[in-house]
Protein backbone atom coordinates (compact mmCIF):
# COMPACT_ATOMS: atom_id res chain seq x y z
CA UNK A 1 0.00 0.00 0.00
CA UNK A 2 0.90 3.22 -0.93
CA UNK A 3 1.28 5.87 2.19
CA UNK A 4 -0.21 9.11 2.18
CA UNK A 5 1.73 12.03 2.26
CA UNK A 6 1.46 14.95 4.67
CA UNK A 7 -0.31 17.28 2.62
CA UNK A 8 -3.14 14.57 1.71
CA UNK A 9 -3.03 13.45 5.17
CA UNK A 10 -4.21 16.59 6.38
CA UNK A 11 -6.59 17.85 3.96
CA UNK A 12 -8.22 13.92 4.64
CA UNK A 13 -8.25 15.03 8.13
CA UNK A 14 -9.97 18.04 7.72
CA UNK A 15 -12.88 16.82 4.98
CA UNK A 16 -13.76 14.41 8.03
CA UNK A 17 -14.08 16.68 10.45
CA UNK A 18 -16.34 18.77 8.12
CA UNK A 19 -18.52 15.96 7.25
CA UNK A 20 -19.01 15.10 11.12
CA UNK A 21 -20.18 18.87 11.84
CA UNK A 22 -23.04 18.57 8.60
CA UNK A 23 -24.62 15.53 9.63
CA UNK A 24 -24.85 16.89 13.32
CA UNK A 25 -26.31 20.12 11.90
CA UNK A 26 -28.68 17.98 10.15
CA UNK A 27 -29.71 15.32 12.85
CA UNK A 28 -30.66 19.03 15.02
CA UNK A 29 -32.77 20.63 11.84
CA UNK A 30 -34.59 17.16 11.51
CA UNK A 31 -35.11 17.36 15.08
CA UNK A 32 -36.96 20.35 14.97
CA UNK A 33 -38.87 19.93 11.88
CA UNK A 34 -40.41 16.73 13.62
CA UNK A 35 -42.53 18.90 16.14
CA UNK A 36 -39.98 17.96 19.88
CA UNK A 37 -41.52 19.56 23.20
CA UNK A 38 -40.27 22.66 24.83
CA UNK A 39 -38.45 22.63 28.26
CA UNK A 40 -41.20 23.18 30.78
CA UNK A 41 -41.40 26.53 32.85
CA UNK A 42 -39.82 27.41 35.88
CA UNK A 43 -42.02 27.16 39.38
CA UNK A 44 -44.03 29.84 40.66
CA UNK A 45 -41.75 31.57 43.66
CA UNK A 46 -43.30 29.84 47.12
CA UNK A 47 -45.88 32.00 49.61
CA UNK A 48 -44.03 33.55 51.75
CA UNK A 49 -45.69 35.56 55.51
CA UNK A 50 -44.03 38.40 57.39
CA UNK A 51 -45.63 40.03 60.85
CA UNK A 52 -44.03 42.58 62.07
CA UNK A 53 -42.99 43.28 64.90
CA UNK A 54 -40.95 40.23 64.81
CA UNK A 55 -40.52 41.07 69.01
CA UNK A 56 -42.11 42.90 70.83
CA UNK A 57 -43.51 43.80 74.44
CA UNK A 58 -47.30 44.76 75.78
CA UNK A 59 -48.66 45.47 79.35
CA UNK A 60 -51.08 43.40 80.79
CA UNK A 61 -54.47 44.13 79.52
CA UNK A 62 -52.80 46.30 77.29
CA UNK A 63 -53.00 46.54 72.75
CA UNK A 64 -50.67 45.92 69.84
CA UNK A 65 -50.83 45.90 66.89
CA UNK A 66 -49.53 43.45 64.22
CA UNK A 67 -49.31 43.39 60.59
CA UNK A 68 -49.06 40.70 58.54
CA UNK A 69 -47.48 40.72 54.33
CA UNK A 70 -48.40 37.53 52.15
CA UNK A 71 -46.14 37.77 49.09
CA UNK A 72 -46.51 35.77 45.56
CA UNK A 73 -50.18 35.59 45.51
CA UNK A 74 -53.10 37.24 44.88
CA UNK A 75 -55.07 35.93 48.22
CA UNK A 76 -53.43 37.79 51.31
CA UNK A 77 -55.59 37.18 53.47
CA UNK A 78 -54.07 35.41 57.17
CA UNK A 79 -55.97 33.92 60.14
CA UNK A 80 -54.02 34.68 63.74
CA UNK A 81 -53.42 32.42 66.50
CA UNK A 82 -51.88 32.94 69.68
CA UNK A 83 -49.92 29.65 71.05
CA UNK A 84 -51.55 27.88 68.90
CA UNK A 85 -54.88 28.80 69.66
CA UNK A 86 -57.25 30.52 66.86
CA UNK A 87 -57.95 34.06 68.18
CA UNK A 88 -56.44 33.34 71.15
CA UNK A 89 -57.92 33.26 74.63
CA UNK A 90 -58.12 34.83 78.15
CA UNK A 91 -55.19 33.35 79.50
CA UNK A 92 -52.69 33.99 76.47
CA UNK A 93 -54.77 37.40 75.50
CA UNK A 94 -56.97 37.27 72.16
CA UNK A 95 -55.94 38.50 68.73
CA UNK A 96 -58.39 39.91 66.40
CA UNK A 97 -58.85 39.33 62.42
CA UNK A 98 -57.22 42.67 62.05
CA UNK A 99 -54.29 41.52 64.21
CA UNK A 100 -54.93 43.93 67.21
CA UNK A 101 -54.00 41.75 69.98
CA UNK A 102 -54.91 42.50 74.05
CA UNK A 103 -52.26 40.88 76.38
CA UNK A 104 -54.52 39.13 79.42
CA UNK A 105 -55.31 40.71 82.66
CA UNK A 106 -53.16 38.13 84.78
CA UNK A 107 -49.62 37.38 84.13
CA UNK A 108 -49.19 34.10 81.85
CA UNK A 109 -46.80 31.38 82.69
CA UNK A 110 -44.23 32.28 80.83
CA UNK A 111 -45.25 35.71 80.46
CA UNK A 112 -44.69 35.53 76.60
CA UNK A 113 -46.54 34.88 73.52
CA UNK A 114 -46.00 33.86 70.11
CA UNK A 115 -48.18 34.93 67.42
CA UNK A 116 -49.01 33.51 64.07
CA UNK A 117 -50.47 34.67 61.16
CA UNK A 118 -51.20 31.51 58.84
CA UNK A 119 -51.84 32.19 54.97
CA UNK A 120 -55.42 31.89 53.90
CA UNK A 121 -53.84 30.80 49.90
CA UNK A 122 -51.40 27.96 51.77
CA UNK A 123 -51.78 27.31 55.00
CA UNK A 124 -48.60 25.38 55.42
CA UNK A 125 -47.08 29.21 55.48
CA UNK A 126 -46.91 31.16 58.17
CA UNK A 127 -45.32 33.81 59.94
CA UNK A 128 -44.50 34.54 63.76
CA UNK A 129 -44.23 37.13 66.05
CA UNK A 130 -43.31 36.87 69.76
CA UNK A 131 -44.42 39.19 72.31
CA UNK A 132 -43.54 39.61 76.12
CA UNK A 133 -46.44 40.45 78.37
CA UNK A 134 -45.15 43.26 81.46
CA UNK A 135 -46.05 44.33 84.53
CA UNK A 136 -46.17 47.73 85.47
CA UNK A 137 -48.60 47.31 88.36
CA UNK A 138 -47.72 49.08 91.66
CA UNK A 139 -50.24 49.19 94.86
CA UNK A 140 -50.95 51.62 97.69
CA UNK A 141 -52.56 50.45 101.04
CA UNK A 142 -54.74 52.41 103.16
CA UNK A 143 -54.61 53.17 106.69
CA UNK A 144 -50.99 52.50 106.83
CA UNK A 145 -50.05 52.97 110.19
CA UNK A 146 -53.29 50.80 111.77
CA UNK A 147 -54.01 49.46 115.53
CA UNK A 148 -57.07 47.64 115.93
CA UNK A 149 -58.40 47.33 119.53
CA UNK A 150 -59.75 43.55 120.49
CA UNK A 151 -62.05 41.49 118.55
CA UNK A 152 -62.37 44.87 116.54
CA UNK A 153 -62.61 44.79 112.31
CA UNK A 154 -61.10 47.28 110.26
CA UNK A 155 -61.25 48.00 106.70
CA UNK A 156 -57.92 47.96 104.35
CA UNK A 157 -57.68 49.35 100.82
CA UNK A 158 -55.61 49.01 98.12
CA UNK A 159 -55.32 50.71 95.13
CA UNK A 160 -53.61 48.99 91.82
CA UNK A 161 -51.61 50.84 89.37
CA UNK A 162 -50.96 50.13 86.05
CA UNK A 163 -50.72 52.18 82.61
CA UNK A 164 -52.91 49.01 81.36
CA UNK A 165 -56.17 47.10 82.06
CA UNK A 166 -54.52 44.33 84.26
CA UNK A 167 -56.91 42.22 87.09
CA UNK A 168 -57.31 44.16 90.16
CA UNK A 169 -57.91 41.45 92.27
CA UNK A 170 -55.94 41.20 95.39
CA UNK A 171 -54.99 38.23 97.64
CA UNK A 172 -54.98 38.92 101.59
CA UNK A 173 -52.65 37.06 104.27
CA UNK A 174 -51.72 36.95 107.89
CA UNK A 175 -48.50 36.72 109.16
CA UNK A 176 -46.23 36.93 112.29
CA UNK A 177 -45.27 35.31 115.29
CA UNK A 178 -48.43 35.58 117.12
CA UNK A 179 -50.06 34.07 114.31
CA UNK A 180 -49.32 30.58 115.32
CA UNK A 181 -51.42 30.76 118.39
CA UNK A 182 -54.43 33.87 116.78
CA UNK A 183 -53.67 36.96 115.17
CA UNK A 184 -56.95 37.68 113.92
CA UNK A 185 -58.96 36.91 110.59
CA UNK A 186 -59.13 39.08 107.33
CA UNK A 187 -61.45 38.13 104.39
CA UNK A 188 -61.66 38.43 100.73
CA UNK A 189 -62.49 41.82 100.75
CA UNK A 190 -59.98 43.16 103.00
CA UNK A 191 -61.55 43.40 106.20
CA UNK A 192 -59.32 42.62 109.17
CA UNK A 193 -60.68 41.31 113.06
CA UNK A 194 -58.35 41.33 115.62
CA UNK A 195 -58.69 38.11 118.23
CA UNK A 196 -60.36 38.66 121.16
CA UNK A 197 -57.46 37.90 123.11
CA UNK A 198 -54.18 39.59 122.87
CA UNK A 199 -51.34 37.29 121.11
CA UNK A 200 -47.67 37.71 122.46
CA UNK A 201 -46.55 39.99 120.20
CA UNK A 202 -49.10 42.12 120.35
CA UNK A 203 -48.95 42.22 116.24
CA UNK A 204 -49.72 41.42 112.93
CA UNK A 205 -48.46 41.35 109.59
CA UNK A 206 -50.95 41.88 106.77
CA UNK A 207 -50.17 41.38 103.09
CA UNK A 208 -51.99 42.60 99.97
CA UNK A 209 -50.91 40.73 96.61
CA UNK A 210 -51.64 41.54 93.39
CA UNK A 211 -53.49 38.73 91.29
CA UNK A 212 -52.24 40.15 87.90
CA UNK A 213 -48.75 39.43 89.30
CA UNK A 214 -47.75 37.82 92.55
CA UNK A 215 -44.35 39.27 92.49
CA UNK A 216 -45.96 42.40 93.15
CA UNK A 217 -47.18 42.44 96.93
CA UNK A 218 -47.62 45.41 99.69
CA UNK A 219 -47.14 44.80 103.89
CA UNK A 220 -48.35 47.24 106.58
CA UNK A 221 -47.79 46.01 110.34
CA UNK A 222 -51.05 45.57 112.34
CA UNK A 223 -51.02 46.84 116.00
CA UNK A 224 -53.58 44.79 118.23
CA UNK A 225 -54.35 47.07 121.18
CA UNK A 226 -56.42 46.10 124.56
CA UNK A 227 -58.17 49.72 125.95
CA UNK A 228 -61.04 48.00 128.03
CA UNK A 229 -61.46 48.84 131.36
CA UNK A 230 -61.97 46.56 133.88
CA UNK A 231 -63.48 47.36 137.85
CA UNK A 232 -64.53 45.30 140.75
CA UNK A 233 -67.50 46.24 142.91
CA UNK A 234 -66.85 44.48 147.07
CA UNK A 235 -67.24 45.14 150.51
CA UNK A 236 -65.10 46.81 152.80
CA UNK A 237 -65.61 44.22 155.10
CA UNK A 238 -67.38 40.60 155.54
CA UNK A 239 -68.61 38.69 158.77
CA UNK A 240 -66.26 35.94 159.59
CA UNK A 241 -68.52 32.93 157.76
CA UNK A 242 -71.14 35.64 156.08
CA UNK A 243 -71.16 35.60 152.37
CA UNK A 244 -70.71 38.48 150.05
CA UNK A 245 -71.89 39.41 146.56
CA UNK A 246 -69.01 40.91 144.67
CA UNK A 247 -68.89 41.97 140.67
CA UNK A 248 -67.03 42.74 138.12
CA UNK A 249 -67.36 45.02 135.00
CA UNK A 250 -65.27 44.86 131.89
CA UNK A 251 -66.09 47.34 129.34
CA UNK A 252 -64.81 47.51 126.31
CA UNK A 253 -64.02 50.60 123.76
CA UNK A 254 -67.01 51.05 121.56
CA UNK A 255 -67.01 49.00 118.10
CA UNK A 256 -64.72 46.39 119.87
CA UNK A 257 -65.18 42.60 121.33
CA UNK A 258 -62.65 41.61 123.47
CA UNK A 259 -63.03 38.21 125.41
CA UNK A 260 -65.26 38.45 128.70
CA UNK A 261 -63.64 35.60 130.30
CA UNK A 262 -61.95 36.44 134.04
CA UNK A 263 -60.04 34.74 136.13
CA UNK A 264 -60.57 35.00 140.16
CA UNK A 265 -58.81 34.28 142.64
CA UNK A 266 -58.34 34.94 146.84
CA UNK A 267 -55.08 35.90 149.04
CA UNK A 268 -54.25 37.27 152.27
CA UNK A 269 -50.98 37.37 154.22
CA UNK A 270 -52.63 35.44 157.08
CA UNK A 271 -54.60 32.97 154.89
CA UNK A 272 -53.94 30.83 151.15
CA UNK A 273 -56.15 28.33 149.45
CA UNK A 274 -59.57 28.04 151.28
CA UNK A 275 -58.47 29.25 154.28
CA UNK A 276 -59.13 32.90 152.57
CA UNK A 277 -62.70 31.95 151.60
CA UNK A 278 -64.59 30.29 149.08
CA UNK A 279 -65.79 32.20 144.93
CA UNK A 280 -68.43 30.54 143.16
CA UNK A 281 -69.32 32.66 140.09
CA UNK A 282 -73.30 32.70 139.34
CA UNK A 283 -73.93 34.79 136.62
CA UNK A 284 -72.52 36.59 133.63
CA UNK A 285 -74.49 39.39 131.65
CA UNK A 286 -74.55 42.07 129.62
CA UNK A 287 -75.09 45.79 131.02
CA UNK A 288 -75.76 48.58 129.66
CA UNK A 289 -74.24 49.28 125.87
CA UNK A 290 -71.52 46.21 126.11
CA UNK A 291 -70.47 45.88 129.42
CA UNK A 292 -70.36 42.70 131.08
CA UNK A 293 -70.50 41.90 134.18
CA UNK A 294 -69.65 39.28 136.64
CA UNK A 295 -71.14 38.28 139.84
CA UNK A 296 -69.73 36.16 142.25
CA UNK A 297 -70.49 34.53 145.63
CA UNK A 298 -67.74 35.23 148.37
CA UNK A 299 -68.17 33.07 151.67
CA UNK A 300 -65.66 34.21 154.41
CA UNK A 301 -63.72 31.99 156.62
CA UNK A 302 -65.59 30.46 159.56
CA UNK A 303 -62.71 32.36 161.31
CA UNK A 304 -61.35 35.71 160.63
CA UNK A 305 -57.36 35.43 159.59
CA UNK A 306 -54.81 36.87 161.02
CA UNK A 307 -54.24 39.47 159.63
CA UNK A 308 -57.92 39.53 158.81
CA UNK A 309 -57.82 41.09 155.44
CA UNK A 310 -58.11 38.87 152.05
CA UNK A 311 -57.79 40.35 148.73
CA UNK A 312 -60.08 39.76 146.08
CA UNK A 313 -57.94 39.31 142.86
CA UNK A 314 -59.92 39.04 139.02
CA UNK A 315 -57.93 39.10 135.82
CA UNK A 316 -59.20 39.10 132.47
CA UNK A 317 -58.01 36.42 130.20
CA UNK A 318 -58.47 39.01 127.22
CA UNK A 319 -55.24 40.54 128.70
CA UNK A 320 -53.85 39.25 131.40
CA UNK A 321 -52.17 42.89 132.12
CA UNK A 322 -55.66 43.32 132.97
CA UNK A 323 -56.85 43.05 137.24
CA UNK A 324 -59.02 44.54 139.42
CA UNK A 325 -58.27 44.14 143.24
CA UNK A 326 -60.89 44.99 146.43
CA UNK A 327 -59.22 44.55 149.71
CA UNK A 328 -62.09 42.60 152.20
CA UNK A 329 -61.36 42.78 156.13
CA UNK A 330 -62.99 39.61 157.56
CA UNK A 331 -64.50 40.86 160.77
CA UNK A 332 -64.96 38.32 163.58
CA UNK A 333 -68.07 37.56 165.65
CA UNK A 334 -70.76 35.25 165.63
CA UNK A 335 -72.66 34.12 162.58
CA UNK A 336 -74.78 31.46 160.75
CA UNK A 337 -75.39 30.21 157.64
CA UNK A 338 -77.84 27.43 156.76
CA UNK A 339 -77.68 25.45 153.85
CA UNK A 340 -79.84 25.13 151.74
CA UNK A 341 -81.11 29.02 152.25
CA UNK A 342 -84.29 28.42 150.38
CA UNK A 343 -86.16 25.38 149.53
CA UNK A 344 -89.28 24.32 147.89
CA UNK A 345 -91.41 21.04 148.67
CA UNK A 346 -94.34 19.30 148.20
CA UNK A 347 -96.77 18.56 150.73
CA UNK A 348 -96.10 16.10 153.12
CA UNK A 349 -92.37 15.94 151.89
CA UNK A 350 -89.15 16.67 153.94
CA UNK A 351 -86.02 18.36 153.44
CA UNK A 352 -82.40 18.07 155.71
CA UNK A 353 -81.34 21.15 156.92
CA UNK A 354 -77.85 22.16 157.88
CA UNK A 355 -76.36 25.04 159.95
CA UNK A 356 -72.56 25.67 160.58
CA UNK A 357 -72.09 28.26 163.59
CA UNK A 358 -69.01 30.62 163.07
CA UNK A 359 -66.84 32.58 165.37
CA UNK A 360 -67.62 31.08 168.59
CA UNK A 361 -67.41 27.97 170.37
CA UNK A 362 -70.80 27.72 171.36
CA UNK A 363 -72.53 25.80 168.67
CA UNK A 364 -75.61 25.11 170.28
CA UNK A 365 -78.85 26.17 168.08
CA UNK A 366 -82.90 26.28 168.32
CA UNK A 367 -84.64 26.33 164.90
CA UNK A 368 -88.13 28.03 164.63
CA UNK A 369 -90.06 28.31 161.69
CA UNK A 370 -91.82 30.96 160.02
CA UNK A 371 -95.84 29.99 159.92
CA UNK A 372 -97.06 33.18 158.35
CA UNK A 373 -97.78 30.68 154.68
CA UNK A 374 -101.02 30.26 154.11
CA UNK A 375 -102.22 26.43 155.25
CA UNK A 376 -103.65 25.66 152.55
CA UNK A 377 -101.25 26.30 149.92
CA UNK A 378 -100.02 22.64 147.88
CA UNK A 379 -96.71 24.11 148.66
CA UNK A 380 -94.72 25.65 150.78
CA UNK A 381 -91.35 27.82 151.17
CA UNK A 382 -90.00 29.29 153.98
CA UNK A 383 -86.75 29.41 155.27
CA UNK A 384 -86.02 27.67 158.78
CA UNK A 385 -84.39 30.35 160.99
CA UNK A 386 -82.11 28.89 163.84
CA UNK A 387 -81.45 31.21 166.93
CA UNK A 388 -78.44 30.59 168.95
CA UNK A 389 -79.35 28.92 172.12
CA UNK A 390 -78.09 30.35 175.44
């Protein structure tokens, strides 16, 4: 065979690479002429929601306003939720269709928020905005430099603060030392009762809160004061064995209640015990406006002490600060008591009589009886009269 030179060589080269380009060129224009589909068209750029403000901050019970842009569609209408809830609701605050939203009256746990606004054309778009709810509340309380006498209410106010709408609700405690043992009630509405007896220390501590927020709070210091007055009416002097009627008044301050219980009890330097006599309390009552007063029984010794005086002691358990004192000289001499002093019977019936002889030795006695009753009464009372015999 025959080789090629370099000229031919080259010009064979080039006639190939021509023919290679043609028959592409031609394969394309067949292409075309056959009828071959276009590329299909781009997507449609995706929904997209802004709210502004992105952050933000609103006082309890207080308004903001939110806006909401839907791009890449014609529909731009949103619907609003707060946490998840549509429109929101009194515990999170509400949200209207305009996006005005009102922060609740109480403080939310956490005290933020996150609002959406979900597109009405796709609702698998959305867009958020957070908001912190604040407190701006501060309170007041009126009287604040109280003293309530015994069993005695007073009234407390507080007034809430706040550049917004919040709750204005408060919560009312008791505190203190003396509370373990009574420091006095306060209700719902404020209203505070000192006990009727007077705690050790003679205080209170009383706390408004704030139901919006409970970090905001407001503490006055309750004095619980004990003005009644307290007297004992006695004799100067009692028969050695005679009885006595002695009382006592406590009065209290007008508008107050302080406990009416006393305590009594007898001394003497020359007597202790029942050596200085014998109390028996028989009644309690009311007096005039609210007074009460106590009477008692007082039966001397059957002999005069010596020294012959025995004081009367009673002390109010309302405060025991609290006594009255009457000084009683037990005079001696002869005297009797029967017992019972008065007695009722039937016809035909009989009673045992007793009589005790005091201050002397002579205990010799005659009874007599009074026989002024009508015979022919069912009944009959009297009382049996003994006369010392000799």
């Amino acid at each position: 065979m025959r080789s090629l030179s370099p000229s031919s060589e080259k010009t064979s080269r080039t006639t190939t690479a021509v023919l290679i380009a043609l028959i592409a060129e031609g394969a394309w224009t067949i292409g075309c002429g056959a009828g071959g589909a276009s590329p299909p068209p781009p997507p449609p750029p995706a929904i997209e929601v802004t709210v502004k403000p992105v952050t933000g901050s609103v006082v309890l019970g207080g308004h903001a306003t939110l806006t909401a842009t839907v791009t890449n569609t014609t529909d731009t209408a949103v619907s609003w939720s707060v946490n998840g809830a549509p429109g929101g609701n009194a515990t999170l605050g509400t949200i209207t269709s305009g996006g005005v939203y009102t922060a609740p009256a109480d403080l939310p746990s956490p005290p933020t928020v996150q609002i959406t606004a979900t597109s009405h054309a796709d609702s698998t778009k959305s867009g958020i905005g957070t908001l912190a709810i604040t407190s701006d509340i501060t309170l007041s309380l009126t009287p604040n430099t109280p003293s309530v006498e015994l069993g005695a209410t007073q009234t407390f106010q507080t007034t809430v603060t706040s550049s917004g709408h919040p709750d204005t609700s408060i919560r009312w405690s008791l505190s203190g030392p003396a509370c373990t043992s009574g420091c006095g009630t306060v209700d719902t509405s404020g209203n505070y009762t000192a006990p009727r007896s007077l705690p050790s220390p003679a205080s209170a501590t009383l706390t408004a809160q704030s139901v919006a927020d409970p970090s905001k709070q407001i503490s006055v210091v309750v004095s619980i004061t004990s003005s009644f007055s307290l007297r004992l009416s006695a004799p100067s002097s009692v028969p050695a064995g005679g009885t006595a009627t002695i009382v006592a008044t406590l009065t209290p301050v007008p508008g107050s209640n302080p406990s009416p219980a006393l305590s009594w009890a007898l001394s003497g330097p020359g007597c202790s015990g029942s050596s200085c006599g014998t109390l028996i309390v028989v009644t309690t009552q009311s007096t005039s406006g609210n007074s009460v007063a106590d009477s008692a029984k007082y039966t001397a010794p059957g002999t005069a002490p010596s020294p012959n005086t025995v004081t009367l002691t009673v002390t109010s358990q309302a405060d025991p600060s609290k006594k009255a004192q009457a000084t009683m000289a037990i005079q001696p001499g002869v005297s009797v008591n029967v017992s019972p002093s008065t007695a009722t019977l039937a016809a035909n019936h009989r009673l045992t009589l007793s009589a005790q002889v005091n201050g002397t030795t002579n205990t010799g006695m005659i009874w007599t009886r009074d026989r002024s009753a009508d015979a022919f009464f069912q009944r009959i009372r009297w009382p049996f009269r003994p006369r010392l015999r000799g």
